[in-house]
C-alpha atoms as a PDB file:
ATOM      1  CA  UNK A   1     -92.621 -94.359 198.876  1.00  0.00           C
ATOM      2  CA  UNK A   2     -92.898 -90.685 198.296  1.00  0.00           C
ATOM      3  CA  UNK A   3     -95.780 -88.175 198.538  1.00  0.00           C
ATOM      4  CA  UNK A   4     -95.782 -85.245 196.513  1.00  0.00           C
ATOM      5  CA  UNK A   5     -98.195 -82.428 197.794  1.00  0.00           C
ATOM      6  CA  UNK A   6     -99.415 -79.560 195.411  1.00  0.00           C
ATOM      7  CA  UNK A   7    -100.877 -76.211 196.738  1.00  0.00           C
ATOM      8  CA  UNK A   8    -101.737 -72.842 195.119  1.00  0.00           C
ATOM      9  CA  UNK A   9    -104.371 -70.482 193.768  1.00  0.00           C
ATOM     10  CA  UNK A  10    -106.587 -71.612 190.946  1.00  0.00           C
ATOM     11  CA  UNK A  11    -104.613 -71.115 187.467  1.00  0.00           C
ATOM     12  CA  UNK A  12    -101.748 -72.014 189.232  1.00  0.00           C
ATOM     13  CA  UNK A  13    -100.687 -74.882 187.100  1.00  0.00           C
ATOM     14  CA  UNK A  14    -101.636 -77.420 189.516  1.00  0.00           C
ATOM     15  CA  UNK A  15    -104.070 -79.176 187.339  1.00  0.00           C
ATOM     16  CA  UNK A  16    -101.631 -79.444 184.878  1.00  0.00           C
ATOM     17  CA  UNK A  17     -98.798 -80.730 186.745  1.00  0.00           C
ATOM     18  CA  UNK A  18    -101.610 -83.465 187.806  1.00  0.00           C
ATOM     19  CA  UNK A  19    -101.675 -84.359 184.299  1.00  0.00           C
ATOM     20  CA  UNK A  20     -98.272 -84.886 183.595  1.00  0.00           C
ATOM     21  CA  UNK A  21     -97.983 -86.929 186.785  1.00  0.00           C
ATOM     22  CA  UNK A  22    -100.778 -89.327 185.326  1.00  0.00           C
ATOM     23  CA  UNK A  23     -98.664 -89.344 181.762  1.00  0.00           C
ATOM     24  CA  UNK A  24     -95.731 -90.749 183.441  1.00  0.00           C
ATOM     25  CA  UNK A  25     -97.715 -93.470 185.066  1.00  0.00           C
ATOM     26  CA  UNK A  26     -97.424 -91.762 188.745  1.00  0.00           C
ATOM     27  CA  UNK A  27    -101.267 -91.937 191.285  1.00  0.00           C
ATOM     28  CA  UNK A  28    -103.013 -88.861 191.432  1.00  0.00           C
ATOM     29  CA  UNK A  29    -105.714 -88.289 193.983  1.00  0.00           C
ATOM     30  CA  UNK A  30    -107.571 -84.942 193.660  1.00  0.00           C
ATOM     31  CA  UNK A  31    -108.866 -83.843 197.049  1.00  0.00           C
ATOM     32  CA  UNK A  32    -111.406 -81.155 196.755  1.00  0.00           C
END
């Protein structure tokens, strides 16, 4: 198993890298 952690300001790009995650079938969970 791997966890992938993703940090950074707003407009950072890490809403959109939680998207493409979902696309290719990986879990998300949004904390916050």
């Amino acid at each position: 198993m791997k966890i992938i952690g993703l940090i950074g300001l707003p407009g950072s790009g890490k809403g959109e890298a939680s998207r493409i995650a979902m696309q290719q079938g990986l879990t998300v969970l949004v904390m916050g």
